[in-house]
N, C-alpha and C. Protein backbone atom coordinates (compact mmCIF):
# COMPACT_ATOMS: atom_id res chain seq x y z
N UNK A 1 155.78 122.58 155.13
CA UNK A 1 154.85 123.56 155.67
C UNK A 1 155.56 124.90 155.69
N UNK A 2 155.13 125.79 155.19
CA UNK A 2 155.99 127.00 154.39
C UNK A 2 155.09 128.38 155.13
N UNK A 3 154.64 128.16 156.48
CA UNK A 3 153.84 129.34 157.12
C UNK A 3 153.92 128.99 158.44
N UNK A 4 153.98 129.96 158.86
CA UNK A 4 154.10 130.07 160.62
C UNK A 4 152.81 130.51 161.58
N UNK A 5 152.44 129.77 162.63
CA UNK A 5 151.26 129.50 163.12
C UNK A 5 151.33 129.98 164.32
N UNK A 6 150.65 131.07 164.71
CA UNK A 6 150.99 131.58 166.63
C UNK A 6 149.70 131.56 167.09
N UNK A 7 149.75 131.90 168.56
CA UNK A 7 148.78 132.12 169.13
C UNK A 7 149.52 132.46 170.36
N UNK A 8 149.58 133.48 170.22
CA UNK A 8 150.49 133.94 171.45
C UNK A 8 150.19 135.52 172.40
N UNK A 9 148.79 134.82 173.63
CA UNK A 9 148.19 135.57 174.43
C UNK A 9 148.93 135.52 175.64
N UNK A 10 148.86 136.86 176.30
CA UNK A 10 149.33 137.20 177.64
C UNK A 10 148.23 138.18 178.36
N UNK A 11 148.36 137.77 180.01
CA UNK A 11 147.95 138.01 181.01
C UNK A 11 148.71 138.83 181.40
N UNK A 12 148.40 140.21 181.55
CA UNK A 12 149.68 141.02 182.01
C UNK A 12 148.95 142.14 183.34
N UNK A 13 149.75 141.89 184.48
CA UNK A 13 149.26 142.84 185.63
C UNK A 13 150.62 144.13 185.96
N UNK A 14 150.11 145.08 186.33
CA UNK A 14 150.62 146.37 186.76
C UNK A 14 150.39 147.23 187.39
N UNK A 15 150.96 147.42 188.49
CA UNK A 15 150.28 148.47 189.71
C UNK A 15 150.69 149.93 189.10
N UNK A 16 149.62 150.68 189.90
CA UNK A 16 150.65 151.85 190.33
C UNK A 16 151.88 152.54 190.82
N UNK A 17 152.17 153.54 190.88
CA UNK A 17 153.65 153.64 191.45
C UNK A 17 152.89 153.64 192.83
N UNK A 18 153.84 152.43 193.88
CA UNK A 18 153.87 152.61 195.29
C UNK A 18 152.23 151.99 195.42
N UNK A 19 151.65 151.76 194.54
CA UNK A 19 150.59 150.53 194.38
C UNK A 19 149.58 151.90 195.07
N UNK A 20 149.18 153.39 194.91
CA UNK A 20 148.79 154.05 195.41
C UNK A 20 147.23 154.37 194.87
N UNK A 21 146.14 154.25 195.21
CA UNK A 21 145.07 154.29 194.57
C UNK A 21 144.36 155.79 193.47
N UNK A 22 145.45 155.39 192.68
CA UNK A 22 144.90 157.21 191.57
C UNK A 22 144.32 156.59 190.53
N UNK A 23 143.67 155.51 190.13
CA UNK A 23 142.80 154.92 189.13
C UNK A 23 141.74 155.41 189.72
N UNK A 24 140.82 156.63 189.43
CA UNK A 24 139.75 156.85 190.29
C UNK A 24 138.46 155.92 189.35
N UNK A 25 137.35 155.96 189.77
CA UNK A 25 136.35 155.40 189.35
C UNK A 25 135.56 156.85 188.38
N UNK A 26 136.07 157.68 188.41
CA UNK A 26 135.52 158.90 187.23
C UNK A 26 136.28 158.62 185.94
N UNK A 27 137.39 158.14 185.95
CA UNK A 27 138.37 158.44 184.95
C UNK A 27 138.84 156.63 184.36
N UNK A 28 138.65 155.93 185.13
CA UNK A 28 139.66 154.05 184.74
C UNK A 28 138.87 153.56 183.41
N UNK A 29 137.48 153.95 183.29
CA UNK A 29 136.77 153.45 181.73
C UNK A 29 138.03 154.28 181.03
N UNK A 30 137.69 155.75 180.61
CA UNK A 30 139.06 155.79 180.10
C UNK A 30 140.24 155.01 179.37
N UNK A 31 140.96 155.54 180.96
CA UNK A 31 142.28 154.59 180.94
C UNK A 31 142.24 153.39 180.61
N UNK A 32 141.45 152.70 180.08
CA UNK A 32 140.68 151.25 180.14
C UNK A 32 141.10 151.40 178.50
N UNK A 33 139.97 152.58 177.77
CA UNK A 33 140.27 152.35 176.50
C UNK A 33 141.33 153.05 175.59
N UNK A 34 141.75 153.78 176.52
CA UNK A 34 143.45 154.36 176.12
C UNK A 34 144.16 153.46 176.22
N UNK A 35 144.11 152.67 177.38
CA UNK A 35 145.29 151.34 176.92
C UNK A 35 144.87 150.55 175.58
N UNK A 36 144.07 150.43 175.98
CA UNK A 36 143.46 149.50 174.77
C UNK A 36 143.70 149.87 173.01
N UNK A 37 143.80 151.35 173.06
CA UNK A 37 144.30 151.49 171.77
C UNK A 37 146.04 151.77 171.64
N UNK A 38 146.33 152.08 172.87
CA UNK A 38 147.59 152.05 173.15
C UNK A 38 148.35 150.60 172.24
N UNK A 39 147.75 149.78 172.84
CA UNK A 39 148.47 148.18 172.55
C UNK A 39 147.89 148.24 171.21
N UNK A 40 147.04 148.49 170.73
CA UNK A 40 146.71 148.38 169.13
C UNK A 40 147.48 149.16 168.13
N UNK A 41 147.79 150.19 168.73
CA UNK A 41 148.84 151.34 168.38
C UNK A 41 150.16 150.69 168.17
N UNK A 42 150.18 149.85 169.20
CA UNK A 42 151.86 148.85 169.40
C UNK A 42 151.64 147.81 168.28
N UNK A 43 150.76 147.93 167.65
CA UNK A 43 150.34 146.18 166.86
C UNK A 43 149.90 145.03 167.58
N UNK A 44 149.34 145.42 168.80
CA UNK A 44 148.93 144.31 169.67
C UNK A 44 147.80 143.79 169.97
N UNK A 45 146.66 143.08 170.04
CA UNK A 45 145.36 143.08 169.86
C UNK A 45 144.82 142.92 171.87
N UNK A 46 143.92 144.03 171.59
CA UNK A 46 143.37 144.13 172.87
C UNK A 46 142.65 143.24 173.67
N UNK A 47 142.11 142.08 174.31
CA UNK A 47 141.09 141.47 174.23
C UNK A 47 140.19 141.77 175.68
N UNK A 48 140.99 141.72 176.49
CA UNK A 48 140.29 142.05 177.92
C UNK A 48 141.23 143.56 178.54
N UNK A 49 140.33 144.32 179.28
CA UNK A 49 140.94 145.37 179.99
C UNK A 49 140.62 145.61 181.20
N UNK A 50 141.01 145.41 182.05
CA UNK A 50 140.22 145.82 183.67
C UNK A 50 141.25 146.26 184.66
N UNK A 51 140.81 146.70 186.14
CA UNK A 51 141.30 146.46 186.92
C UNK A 51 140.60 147.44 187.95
N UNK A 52 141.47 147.63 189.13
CA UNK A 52 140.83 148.29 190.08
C UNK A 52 141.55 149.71 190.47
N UNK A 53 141.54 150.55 191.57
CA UNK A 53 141.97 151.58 191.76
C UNK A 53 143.83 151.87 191.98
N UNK A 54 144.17 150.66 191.76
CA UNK A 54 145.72 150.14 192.37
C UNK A 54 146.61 149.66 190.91
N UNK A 55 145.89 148.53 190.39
CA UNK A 55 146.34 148.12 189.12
C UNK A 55 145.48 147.96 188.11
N UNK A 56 146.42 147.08 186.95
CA UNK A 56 145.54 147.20 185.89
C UNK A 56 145.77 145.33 185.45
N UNK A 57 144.77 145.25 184.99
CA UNK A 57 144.85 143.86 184.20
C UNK A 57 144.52 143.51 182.72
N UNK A 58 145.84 143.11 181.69
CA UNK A 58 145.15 143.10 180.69
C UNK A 58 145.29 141.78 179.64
N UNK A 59 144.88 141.55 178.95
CA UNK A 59 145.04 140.34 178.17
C UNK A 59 145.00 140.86 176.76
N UNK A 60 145.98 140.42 176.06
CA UNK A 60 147.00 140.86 174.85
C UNK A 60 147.21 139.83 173.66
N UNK A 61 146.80 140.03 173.10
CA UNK A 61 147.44 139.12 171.89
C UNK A 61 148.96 139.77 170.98
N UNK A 62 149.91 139.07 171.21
CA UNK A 62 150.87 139.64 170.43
C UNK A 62 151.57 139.14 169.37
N UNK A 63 152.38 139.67 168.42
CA UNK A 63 153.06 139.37 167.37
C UNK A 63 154.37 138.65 168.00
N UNK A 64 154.72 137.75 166.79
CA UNK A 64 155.70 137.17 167.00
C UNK A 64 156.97 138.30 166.94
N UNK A 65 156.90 139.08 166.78
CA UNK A 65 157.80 140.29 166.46
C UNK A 65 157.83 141.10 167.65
N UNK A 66 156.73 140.83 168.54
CA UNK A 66 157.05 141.75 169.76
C UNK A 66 158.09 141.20 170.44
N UNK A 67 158.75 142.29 171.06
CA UNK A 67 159.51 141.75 172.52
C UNK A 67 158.40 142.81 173.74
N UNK A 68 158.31 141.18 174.71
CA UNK A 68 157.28 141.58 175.76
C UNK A 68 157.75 142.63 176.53
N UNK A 69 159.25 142.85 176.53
CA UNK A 69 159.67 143.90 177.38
C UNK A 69 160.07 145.07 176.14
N UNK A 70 159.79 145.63 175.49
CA UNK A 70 159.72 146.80 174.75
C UNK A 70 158.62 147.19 174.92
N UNK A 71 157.33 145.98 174.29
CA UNK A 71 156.00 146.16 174.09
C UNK A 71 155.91 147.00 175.66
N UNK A 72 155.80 146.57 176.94
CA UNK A 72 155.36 147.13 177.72
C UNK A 72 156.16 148.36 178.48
N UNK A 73 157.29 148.58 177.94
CA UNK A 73 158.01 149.83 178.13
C UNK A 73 157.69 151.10 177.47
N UNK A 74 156.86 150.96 176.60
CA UNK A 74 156.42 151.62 175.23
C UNK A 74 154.61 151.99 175.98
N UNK A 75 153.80 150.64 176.56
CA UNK A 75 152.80 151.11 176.74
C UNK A 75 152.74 151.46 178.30
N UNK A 76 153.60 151.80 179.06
CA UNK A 76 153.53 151.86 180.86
C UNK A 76 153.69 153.45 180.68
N UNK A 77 154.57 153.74 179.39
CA UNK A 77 155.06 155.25 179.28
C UNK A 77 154.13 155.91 178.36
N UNK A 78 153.35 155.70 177.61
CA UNK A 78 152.47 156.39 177.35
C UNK A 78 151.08 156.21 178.29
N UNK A 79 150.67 155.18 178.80
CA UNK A 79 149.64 155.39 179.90
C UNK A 79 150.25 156.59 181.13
N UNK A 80 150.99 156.32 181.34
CA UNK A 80 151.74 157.23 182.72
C UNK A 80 151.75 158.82 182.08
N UNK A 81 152.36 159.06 180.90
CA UNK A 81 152.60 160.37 180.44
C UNK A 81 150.66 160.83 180.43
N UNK A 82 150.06 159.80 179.71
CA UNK A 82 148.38 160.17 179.24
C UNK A 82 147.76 160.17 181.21
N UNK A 83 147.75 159.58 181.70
CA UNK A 83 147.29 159.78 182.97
C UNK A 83 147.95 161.50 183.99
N UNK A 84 149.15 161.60 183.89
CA UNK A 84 149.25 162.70 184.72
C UNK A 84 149.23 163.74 183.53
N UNK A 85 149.16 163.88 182.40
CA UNK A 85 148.83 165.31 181.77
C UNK A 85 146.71 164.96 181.51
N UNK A 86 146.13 164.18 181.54
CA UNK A 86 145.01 164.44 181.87
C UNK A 86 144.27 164.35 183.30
N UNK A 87 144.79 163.73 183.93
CA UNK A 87 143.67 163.22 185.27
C UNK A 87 144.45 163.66 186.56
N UNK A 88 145.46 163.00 186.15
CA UNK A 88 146.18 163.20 187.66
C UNK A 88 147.71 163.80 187.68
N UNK A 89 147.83 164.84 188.15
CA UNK A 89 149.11 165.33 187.90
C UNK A 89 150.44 164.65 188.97
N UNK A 90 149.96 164.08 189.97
CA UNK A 90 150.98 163.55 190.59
C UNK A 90 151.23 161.88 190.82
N UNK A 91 150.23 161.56 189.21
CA UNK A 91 150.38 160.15 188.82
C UNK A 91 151.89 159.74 188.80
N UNK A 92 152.66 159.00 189.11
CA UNK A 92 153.63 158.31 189.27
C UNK A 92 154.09 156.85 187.61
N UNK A 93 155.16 157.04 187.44
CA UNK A 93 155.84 156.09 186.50
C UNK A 93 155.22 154.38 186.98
N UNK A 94 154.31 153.80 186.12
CA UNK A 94 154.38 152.76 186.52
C UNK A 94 155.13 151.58 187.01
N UNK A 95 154.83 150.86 188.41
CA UNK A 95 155.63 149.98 188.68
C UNK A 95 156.11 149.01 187.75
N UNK A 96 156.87 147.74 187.89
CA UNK A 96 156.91 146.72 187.01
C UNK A 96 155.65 146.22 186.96
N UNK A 97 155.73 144.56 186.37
CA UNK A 97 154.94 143.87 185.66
C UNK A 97 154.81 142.69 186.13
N UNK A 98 154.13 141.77 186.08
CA UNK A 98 153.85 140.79 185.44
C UNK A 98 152.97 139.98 185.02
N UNK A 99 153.87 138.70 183.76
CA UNK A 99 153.03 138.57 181.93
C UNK A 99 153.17 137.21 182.63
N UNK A 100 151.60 136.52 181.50
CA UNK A 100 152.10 135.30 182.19
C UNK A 100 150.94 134.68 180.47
N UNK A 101 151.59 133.48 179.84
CA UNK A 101 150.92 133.61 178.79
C UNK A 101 149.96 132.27 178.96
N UNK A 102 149.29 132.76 178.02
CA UNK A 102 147.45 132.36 178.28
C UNK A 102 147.18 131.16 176.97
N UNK A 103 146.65 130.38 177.48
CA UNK A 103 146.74 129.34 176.27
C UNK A 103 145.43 129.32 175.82
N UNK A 104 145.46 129.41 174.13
CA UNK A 104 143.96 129.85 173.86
C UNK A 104 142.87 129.13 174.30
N UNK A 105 142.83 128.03 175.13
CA UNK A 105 141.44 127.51 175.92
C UNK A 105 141.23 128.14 177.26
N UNK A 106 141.93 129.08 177.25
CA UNK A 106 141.71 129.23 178.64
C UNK A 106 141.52 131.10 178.63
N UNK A 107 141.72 131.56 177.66
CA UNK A 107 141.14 132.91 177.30
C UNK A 107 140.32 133.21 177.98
N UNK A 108 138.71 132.79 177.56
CA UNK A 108 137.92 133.19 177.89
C UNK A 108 137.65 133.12 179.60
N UNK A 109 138.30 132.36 180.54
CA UNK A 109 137.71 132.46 182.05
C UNK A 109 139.30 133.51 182.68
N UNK A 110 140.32 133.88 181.42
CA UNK A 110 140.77 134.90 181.89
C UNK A 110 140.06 136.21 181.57
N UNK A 111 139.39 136.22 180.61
CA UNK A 111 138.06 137.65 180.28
C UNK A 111 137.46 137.67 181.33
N UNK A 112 136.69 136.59 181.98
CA UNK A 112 136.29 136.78 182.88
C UNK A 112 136.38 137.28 184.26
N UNK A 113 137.66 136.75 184.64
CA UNK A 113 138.50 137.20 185.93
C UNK A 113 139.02 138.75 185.58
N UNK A 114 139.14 138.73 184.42
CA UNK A 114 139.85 140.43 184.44
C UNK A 114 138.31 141.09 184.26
N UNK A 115 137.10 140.72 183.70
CA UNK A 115 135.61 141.36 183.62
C UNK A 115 135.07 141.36 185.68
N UNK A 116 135.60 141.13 186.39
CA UNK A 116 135.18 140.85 187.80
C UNK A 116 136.42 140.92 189.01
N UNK A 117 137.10 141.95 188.27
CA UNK A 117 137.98 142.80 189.09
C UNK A 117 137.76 143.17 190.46
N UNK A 118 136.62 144.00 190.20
CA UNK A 118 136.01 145.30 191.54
C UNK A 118 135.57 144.05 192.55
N UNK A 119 134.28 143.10 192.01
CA UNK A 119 134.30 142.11 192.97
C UNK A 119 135.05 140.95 193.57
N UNK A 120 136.15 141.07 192.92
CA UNK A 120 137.09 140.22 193.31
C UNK A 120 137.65 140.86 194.48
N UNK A 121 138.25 142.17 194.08
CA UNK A 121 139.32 143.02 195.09
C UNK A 121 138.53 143.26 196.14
N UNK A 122 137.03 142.91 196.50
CA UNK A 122 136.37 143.25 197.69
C UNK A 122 136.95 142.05 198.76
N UNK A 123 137.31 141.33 198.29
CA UNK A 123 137.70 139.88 198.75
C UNK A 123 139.54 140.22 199.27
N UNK A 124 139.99 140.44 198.22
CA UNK A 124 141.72 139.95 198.17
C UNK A 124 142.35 141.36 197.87
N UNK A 125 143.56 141.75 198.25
CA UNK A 125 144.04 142.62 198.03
C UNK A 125 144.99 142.31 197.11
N UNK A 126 145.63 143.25 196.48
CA UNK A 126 146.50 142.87 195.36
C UNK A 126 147.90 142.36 195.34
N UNK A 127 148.19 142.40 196.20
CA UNK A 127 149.44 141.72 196.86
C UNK A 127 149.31 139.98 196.87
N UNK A 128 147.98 140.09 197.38
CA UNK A 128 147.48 138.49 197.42
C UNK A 128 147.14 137.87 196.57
N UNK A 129 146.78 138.69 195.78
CA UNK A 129 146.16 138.36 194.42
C UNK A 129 147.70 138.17 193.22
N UNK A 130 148.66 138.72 193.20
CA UNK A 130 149.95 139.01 192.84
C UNK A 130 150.96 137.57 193.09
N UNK A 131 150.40 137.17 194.70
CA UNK A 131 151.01 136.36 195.08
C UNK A 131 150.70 134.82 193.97
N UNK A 132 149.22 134.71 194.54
CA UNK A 132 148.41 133.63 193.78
C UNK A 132 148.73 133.38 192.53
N UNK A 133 148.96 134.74 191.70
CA UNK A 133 148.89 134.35 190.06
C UNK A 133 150.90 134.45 189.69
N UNK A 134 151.53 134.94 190.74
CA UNK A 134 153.01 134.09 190.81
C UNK A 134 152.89 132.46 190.84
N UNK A 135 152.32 131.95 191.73
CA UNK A 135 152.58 130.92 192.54
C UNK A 135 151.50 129.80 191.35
N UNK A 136 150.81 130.13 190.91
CA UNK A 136 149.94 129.68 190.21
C UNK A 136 150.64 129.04 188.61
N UNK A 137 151.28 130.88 188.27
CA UNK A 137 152.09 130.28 187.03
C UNK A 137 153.60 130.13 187.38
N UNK A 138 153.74 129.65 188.35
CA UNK A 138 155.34 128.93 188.76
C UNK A 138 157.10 129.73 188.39
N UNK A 139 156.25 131.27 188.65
CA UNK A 139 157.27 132.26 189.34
C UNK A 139 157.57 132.04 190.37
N UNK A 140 158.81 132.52 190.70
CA UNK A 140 159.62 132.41 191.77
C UNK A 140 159.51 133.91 192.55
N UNK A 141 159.34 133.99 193.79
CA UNK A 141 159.98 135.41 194.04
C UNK A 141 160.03 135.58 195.68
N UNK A 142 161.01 136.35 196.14
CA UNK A 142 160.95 136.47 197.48
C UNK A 142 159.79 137.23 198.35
N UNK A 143 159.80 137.00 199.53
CA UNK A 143 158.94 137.75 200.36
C UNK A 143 159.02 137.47 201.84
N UNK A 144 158.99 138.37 202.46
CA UNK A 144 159.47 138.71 203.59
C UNK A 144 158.19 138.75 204.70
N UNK A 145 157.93 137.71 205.35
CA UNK A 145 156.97 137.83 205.97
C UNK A 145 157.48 137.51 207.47
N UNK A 146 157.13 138.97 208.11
CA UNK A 146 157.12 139.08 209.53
C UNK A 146 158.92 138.88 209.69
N UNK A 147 159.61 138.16 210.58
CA UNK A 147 160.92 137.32 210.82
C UNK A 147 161.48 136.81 210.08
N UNK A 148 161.04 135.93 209.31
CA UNK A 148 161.37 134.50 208.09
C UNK A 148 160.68 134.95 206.89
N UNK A 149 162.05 134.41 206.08
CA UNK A 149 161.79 134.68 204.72
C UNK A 149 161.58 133.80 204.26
N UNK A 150 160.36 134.07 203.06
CA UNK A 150 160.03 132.41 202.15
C UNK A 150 160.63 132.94 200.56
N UNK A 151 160.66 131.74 200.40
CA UNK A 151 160.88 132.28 198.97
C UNK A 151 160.10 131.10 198.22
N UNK A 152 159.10 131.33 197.39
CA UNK A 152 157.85 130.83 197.31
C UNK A 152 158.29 130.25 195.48
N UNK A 153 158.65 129.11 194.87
CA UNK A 153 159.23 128.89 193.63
C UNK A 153 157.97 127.72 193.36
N UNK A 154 157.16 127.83 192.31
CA UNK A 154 156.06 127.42 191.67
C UNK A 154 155.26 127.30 192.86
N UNK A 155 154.92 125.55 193.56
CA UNK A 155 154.56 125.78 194.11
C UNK A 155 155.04 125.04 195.78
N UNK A 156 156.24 125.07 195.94
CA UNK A 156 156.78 124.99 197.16
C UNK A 156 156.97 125.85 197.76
N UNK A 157 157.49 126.45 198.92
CA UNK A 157 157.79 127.09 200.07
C UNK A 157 159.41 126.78 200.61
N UNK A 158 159.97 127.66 200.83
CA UNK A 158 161.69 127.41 201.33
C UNK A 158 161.79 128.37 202.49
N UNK A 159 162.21 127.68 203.60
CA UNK A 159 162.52 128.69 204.47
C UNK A 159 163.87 129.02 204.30
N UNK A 160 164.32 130.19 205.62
CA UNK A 160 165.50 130.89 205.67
C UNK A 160 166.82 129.98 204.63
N UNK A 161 166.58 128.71 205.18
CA UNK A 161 167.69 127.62 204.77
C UNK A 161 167.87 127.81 203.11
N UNK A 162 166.97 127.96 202.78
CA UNK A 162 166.83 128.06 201.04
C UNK A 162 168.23 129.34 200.60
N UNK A 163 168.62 129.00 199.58
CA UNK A 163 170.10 129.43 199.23
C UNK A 163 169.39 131.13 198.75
N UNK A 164 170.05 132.32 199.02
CA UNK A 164 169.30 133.84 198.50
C UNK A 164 168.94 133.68 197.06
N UNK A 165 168.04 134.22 196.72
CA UNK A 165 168.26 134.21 195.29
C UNK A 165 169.19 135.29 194.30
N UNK A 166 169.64 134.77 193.31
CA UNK A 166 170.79 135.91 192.57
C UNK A 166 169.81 137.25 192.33
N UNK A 167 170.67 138.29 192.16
CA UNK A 167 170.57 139.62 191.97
C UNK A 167 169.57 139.56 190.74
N UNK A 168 169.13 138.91 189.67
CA UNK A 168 168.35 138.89 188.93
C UNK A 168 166.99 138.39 189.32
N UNK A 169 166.88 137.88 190.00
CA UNK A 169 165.81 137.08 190.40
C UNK A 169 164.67 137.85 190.65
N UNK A 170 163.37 138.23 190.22
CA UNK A 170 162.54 138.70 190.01
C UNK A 170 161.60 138.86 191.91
N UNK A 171 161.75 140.12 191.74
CA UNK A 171 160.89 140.83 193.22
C UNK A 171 159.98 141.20 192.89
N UNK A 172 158.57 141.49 193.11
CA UNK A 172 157.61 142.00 192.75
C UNK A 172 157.37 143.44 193.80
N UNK A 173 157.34 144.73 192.83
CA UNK A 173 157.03 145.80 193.73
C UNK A 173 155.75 145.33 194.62
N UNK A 174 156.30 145.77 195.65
CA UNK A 174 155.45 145.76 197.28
C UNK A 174 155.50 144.62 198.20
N UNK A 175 156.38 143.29 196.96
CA UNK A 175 156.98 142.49 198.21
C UNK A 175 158.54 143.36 198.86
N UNK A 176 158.23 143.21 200.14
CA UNK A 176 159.65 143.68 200.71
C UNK A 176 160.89 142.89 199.80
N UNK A 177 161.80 144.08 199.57
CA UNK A 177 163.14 143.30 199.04
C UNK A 177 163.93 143.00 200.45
N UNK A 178 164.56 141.97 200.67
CA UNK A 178 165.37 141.81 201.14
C UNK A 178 166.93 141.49 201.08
């Protein structure tokens, strides 16, 4: 067999800087289809685009040739540069990320969830929502709630007792670092 066969979709979320609401509802269609050619621009195929006044949600088809962390270093900096020289001048460098990849049966009820954003976020805030789709696709990451720290790895729970995690270990902006 002398050809190579992919299918290689990602779920990718991204707040604002400081998760601050400058996606206004005059301007996010837009930004919606500026990303969208953004990633096509990258060689990346667009399939879903949404999100709400805080973040963004998108679903990506990529080349075997991408690296996921160029690809989105490449498109956080041209959305950020295209947002504060048109809309908002004290738009902020986007926060981190996170990709979580999508197996082609299951595409379509991620179109959906990223098509039902606004009514979702009437419900959950994005932190919670951040949390869920960590914990869901069996990221690890700390968080600091109230006194006691959990550190939340697929889908167990560790209290204080649980060993720190190393200096690499993935924080999500707006969970407290500790």
């Amino acid at each position: 067999m002398g050809s190579t066969f992919l299918s290689l979709h990602y779920h990718i979320v991204f707040s604002t800087k400081d998760r601050s609401p400058f996606l206004r509802d005059t301007w996010r269609v837009k930004l919606h289809e500026y990303l969208g050619g953004t990633v096509r621009g990258l060689g990346g195929i667009p399939e879903a685009i949404g999100g709400v006044a805080d973040h963004v949600h998108l679903l990506v088809g990529l080349r075997a040739t991408h690296c996921l962390a160029d690809f989105m270093q490449e498109m956080k900096k041209a959305t950020s540069v295209w947002a504060k020289d048109n809309y908002e001048p004290s738009f902020g460098r986007l926060d981190g990320y996170a990709a979580f990849t999508v197996s082609y049966t299951h595409i379509d009820s991620v179109k959906e969830y990223i098509r039902t954003q606004e009514e979702h976020h009437r419900q959950t805030d994005f932190i919670e929502e951040l949390k869920r789709l960590l914990q869901k696709n069996g990221v690890g990451f700390w968080h600091s709630s109230g006194v006691r720290e959990i550190c939340v790895s697929g889908y167990r729970a560790y209290r204080r007792c649980a060993p720190r995690p190393a200096a690499n270990f993935w924080r999500p902006s707006g969970l407290r670092r500790t």
